[in-house]
C-alpha atoms as a PDB file:
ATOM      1  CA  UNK A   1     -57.269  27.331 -14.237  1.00  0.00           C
ATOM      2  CA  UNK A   2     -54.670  24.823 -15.150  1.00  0.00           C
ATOM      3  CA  UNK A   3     -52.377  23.667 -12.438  1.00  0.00           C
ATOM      4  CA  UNK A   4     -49.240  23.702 -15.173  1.00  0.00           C
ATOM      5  CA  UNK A   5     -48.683  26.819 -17.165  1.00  0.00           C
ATOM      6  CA  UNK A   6     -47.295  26.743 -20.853  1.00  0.00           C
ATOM      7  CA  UNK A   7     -44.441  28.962 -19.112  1.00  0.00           C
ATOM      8  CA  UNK A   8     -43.869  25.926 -16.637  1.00  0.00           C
ATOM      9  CA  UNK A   9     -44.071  23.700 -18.971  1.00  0.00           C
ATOM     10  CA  UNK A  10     -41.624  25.631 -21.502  1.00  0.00           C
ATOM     11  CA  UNK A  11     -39.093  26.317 -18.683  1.00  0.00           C
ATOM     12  CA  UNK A  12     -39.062  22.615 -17.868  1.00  0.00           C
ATOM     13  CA  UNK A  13     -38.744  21.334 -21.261  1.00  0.00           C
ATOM     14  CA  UNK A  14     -36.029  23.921 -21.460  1.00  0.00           C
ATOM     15  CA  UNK A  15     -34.659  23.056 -18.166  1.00  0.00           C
ATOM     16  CA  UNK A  16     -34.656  19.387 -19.165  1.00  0.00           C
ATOM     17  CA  UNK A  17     -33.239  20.017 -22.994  1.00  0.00           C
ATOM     18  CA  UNK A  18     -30.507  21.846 -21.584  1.00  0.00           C
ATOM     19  CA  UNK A  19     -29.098  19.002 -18.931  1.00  0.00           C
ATOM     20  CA  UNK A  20     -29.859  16.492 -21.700  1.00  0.00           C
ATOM     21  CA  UNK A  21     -27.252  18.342 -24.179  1.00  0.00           C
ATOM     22  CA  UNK A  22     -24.794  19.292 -21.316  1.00  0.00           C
ATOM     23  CA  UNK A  23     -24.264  15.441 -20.128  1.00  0.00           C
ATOM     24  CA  UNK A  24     -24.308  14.260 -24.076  1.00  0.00           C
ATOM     25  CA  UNK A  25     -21.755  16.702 -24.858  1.00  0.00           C
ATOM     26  CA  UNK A  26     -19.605  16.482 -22.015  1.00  0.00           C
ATOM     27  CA  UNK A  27     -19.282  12.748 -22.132  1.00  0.00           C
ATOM     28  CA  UNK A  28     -18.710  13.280 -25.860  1.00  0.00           C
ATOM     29  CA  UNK A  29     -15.959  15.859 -24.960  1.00  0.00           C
ATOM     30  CA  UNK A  30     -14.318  13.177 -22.479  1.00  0.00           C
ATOM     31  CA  UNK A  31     -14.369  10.286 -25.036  1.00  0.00           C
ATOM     32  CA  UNK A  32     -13.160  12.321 -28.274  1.00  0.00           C
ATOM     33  CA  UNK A  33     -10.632  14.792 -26.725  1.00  0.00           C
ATOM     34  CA  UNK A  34      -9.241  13.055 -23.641  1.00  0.00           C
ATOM     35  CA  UNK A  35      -9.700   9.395 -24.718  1.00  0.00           C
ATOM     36  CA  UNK A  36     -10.365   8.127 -21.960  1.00  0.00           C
ATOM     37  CA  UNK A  37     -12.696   5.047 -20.464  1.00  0.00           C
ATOM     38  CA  UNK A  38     -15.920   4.412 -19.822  1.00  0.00           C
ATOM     39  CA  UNK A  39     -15.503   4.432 -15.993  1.00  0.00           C
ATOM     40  CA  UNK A  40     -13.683   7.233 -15.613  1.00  0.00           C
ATOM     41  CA  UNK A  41     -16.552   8.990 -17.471  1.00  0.00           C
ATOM     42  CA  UNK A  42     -18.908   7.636 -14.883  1.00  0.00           C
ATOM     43  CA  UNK A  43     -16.512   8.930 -12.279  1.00  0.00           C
ATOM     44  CA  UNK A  44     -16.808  12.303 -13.358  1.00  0.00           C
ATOM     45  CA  UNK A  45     -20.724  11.663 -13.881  1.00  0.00           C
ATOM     46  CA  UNK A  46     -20.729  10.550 -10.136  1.00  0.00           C
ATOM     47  CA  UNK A  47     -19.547  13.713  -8.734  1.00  0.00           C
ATOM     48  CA  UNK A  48     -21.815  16.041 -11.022  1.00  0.00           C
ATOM     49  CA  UNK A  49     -24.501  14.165  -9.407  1.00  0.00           C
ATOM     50  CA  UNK A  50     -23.503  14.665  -6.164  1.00  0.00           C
ATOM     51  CA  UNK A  51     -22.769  18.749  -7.066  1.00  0.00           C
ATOM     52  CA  UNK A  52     -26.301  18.976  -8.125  1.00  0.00           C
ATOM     53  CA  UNK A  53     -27.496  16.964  -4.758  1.00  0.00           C
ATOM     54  CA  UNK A  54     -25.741  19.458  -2.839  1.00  0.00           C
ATOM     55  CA  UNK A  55     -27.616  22.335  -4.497  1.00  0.00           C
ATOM     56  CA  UNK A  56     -30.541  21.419  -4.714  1.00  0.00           C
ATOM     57  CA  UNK A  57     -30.947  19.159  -0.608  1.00  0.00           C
ATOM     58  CA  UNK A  58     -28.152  21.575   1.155  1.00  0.00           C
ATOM     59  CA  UNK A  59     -28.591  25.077  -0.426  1.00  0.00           C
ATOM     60  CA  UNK A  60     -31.852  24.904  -1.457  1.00  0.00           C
ATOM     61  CA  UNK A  61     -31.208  26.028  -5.243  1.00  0.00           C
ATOM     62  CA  UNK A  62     -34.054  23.891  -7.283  1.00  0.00           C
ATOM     63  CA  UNK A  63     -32.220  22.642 -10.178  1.00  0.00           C
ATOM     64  CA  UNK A  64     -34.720  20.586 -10.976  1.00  0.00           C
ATOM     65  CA  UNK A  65     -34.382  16.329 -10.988  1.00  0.00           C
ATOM     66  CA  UNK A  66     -32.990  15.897 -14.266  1.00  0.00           C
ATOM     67  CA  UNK A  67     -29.604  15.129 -13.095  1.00  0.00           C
ATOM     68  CA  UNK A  68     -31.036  11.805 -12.058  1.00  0.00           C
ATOM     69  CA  UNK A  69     -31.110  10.581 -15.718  1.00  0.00           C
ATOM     70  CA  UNK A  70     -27.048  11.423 -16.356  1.00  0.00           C
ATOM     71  CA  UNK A  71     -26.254   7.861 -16.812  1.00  0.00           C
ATOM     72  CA  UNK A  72     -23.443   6.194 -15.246  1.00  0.00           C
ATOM     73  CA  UNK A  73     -21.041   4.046 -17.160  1.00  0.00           C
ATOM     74  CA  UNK A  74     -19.668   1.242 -15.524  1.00  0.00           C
ATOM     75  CA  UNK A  75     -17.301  -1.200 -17.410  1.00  0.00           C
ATOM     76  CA  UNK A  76     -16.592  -4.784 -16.414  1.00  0.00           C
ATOM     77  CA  UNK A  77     -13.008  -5.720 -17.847  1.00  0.00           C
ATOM     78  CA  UNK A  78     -11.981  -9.022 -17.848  1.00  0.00           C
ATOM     79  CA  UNK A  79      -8.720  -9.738 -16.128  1.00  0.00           C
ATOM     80  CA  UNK A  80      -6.007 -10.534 -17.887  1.00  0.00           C
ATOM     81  CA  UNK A  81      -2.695 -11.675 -16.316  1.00  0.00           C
ATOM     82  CA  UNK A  82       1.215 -12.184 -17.467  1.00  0.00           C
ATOM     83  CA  UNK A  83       2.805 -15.195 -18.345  1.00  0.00           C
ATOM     84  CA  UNK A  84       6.168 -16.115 -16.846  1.00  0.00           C
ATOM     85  CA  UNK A  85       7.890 -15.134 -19.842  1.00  0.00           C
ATOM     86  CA  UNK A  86       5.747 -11.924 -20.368  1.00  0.00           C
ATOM     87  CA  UNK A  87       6.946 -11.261 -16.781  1.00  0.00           C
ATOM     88  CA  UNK A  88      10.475 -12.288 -17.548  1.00  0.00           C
ATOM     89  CA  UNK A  89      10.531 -10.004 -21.102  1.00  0.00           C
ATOM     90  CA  UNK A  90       9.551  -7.148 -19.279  1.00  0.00           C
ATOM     91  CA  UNK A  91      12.127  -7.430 -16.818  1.00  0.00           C
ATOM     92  CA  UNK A  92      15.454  -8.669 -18.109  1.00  0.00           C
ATOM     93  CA  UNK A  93      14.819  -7.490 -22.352  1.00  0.00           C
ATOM     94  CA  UNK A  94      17.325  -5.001 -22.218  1.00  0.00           C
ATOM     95  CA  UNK A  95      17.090  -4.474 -26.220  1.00  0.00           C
ATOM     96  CA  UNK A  96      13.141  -3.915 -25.507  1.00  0.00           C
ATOM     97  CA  UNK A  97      13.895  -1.177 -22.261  1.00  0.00           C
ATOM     98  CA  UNK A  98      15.918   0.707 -24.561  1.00  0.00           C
ATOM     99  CA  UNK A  99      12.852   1.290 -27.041  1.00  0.00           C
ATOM    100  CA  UNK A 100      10.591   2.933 -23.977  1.00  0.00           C
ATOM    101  CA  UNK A 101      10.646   6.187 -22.994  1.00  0.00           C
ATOM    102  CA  UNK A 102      11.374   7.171 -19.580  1.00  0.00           C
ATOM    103  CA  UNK A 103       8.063   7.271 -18.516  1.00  0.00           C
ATOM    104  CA  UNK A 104       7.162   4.061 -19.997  1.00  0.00           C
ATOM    105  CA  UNK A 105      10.130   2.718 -18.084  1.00  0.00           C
ATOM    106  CA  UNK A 106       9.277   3.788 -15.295  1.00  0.00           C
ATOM    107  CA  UNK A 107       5.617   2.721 -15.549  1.00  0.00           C
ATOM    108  CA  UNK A 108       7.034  -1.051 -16.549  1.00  0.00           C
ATOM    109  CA  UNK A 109       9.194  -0.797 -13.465  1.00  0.00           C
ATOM    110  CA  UNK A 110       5.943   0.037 -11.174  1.00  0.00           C
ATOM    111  CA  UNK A 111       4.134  -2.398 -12.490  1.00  0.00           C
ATOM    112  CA  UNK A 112       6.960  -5.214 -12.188  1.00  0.00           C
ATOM    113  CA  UNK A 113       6.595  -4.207  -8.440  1.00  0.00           C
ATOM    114  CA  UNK A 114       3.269  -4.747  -8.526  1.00  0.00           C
ATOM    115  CA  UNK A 115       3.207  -8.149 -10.015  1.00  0.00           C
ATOM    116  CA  UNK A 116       6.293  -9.377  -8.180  1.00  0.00           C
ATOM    117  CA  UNK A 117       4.336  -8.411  -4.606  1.00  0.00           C
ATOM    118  CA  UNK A 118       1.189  -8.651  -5.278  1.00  0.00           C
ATOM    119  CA  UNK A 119       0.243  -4.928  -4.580  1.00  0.00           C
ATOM    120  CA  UNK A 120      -2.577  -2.714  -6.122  1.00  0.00           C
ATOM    121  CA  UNK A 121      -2.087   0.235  -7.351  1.00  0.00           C
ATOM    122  CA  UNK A 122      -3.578   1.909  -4.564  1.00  0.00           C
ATOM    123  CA  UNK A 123      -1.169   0.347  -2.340  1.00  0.00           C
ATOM    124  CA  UNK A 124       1.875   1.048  -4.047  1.00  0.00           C
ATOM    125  CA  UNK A 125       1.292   4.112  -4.150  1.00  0.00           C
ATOM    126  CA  UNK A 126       0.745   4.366  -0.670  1.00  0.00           C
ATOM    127  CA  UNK A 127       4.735   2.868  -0.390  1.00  0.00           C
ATOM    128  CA  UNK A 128       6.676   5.151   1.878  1.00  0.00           C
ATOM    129  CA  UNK A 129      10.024   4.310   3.181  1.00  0.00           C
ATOM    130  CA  UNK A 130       9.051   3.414   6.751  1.00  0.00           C
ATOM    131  CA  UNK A 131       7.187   0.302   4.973  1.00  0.00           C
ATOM    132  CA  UNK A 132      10.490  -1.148   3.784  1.00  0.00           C
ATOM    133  CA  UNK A 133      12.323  -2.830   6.482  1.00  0.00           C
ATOM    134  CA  UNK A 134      15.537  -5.090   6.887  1.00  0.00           C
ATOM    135  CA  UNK A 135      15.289  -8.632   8.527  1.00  0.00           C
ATOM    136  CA  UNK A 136      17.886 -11.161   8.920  1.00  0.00           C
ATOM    137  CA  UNK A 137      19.751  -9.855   6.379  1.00  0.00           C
ATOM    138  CA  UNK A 138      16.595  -9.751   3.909  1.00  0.00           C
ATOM    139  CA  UNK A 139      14.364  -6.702   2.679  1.00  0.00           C
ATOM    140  CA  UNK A 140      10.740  -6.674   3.114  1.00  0.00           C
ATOM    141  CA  UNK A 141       7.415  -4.122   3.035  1.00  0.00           C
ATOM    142  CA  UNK A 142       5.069  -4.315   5.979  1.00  0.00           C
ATOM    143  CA  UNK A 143       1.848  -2.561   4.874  1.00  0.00           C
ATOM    144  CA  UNK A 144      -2.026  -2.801   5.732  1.00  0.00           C
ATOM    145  CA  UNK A 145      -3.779  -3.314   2.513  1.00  0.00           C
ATOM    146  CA  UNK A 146      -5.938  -0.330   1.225  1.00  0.00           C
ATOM    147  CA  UNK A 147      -8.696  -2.636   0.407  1.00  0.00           C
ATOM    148  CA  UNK A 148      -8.814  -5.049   2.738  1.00  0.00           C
ATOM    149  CA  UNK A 149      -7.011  -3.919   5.394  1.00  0.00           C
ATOM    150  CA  UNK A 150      -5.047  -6.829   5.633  1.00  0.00           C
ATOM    151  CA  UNK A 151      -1.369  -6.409   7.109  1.00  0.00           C
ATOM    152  CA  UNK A 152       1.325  -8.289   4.890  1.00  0.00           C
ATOM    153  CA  UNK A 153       5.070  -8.717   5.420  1.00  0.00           C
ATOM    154  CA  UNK A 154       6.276  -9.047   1.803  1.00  0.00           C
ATOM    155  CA  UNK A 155       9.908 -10.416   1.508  1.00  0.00           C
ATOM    156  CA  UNK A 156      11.480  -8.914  -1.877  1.00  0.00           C
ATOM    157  CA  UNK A 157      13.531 -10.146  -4.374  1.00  0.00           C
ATOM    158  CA  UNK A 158      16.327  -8.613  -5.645  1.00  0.00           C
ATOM    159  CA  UNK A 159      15.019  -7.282  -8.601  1.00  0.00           C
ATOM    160  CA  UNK A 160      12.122  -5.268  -6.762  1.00  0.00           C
ATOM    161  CA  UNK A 161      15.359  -4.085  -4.609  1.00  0.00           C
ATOM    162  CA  UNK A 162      17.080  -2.600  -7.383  1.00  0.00           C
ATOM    163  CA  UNK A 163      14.002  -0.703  -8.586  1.00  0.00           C
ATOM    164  CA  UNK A 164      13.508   0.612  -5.103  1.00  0.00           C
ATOM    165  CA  UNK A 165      17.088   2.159  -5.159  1.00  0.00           C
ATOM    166  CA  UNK A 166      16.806   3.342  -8.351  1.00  0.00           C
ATOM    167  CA  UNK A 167      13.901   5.888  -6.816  1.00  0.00           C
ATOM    168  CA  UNK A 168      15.420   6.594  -3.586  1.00  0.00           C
ATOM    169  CA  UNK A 169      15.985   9.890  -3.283  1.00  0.00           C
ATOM    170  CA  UNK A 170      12.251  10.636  -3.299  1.00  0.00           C
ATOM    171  CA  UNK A 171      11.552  10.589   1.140  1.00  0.00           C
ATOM    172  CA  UNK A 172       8.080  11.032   0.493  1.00  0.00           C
ATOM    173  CA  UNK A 173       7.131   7.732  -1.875  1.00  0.00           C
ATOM    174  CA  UNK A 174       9.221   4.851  -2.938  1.00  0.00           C
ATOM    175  CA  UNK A 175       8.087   4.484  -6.014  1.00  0.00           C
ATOM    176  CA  UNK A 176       6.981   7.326  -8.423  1.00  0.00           C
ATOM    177  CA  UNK A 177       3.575   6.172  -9.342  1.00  0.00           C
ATOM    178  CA  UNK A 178       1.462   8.245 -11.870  1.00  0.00           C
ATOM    179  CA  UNK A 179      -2.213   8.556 -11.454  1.00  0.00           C
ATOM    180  CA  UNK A 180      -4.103   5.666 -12.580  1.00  0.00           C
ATOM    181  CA  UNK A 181      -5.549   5.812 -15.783  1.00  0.00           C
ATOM    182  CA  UNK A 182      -2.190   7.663 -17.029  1.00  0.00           C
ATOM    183  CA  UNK A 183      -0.525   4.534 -15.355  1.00  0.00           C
ATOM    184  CA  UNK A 184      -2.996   2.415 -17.270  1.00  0.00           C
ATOM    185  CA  UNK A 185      -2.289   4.414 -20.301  1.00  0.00           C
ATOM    186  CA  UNK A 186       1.132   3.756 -20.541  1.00  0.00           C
ATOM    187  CA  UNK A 187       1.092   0.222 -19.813  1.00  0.00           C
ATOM    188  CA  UNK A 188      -1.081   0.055 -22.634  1.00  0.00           C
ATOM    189  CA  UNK A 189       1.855   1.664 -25.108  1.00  0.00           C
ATOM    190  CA  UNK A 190       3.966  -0.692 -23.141  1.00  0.00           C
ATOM    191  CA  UNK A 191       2.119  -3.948 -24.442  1.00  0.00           C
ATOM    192  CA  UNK A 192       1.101  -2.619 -28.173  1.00  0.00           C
ATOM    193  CA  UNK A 193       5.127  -2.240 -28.462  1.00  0.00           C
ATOM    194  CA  UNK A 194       5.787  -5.438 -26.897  1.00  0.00           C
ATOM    195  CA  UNK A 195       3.001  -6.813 -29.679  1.00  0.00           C
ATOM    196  CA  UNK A 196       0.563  -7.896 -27.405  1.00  0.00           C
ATOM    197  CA  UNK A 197      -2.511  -7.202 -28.146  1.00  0.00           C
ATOM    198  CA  UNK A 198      -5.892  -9.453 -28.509  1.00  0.00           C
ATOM    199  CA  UNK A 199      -9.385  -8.286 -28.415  1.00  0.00           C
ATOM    200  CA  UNK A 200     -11.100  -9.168 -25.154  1.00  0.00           C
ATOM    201  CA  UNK A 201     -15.245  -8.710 -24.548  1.00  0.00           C
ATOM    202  CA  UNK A 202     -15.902  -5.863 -21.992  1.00  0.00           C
ATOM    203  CA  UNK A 203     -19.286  -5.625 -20.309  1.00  0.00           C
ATOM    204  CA  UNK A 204     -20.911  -1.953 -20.249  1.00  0.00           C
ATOM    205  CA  UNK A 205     -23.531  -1.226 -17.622  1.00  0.00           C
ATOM    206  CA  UNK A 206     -25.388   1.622 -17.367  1.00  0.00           C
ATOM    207  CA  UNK A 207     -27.139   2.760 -14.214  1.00  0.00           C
ATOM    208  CA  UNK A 208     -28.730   5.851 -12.523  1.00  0.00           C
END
């Protein structure tokens, strides 16, 4: 008698068929619909993963191993940084302000606060007001880095002042930051208006 049935065998083909065309299509949907990036896709492959982990090592449900060949993309961006006078365009081009929306104004106003201190992302949107303090007549933010869990004391200049005023009234954050890839989306719009745009090499990985 054989060890593998043809209804094994047709229930795993089907079984394996099925997850194949659910992780093409998905991705598929996620690229075409939501246009977004490669590692956000990965993200979302990443916790599908883990979901079918859980079912099959906590509750016991055999789904089978085929979630172990759902990809992960992983993209290696270069980094590109501002100029001076990219910096300086972005923050005194009143003409240029006028053309953004308010969300891309306030996006270009995040990110000024970002290059002018240094600060992730991840950190400035961790800003509350108890990390801006007043010393000797100067205004700084005292906070542990996210990452590293380094402590700075940033001194500000008057320009990151004026953009923390402008979103005062908020006593939760001091600075309304979107999440990340809409951030990164809008920063995008931000640069194809100011007319910068180039074509940079990315590096895809792929891994299991």
């Amino acid at each position: 008698k054989p060890l593998l049935t043809k209804k094994f065998i047709r229930e795993t083909y089907g079984k394996e068929k099925y997850n194949a065309t659910f992780y093409n299509k998905f991705c598929r949907y996620l690229f075409d619909h939501l246009h977004v990036l490669n590692n956000y896709v990965g993200q979302n492959i990443k916790i599908i993963r883990i979901f079918y982990n859980w079912l099959l090592f906590e509750k016991g449900i055999n789904t089978g191993f085929f979630h172990k060949n759902f990809y992960v993309l992983h993209e290696e961006p270069p980094i590109l940084t501002l100029s001076i006078e990219q910096l300086n365009f972005l923050s005194y081009d009143d003409p240029f302000d006028q053309k953004l929306k308010s969300h891309q104004q306030k996006a270009k106003e995040i990110f000024i606060v970002g290059c002018l201190t240094g600060l992730r992302i991840s950190d400035l949107k961790r800003l509350k007001p108890q990390h801006l303090i007043y010393r000797d007549g100067n205004s700084y933010l005292n906070i542990a880095a996210q990452k590293t869990g380094y402590e700075s004391l940033i001194k500000l200049p008057e320009f990151c002042i004026n953009i923390l005023k402008k979103y005062s009234g908020n006593q939760k954050q001091l600075l309304p930051v979107p999440i990340t890839c809409r951030f990164n989306k809008y920063l995008k719009e931000i640069c194809e208006l100011a007319g910068w745009t180039w074509r940079i090499i990315k590096q895809l990985c792929r891994s299991r």
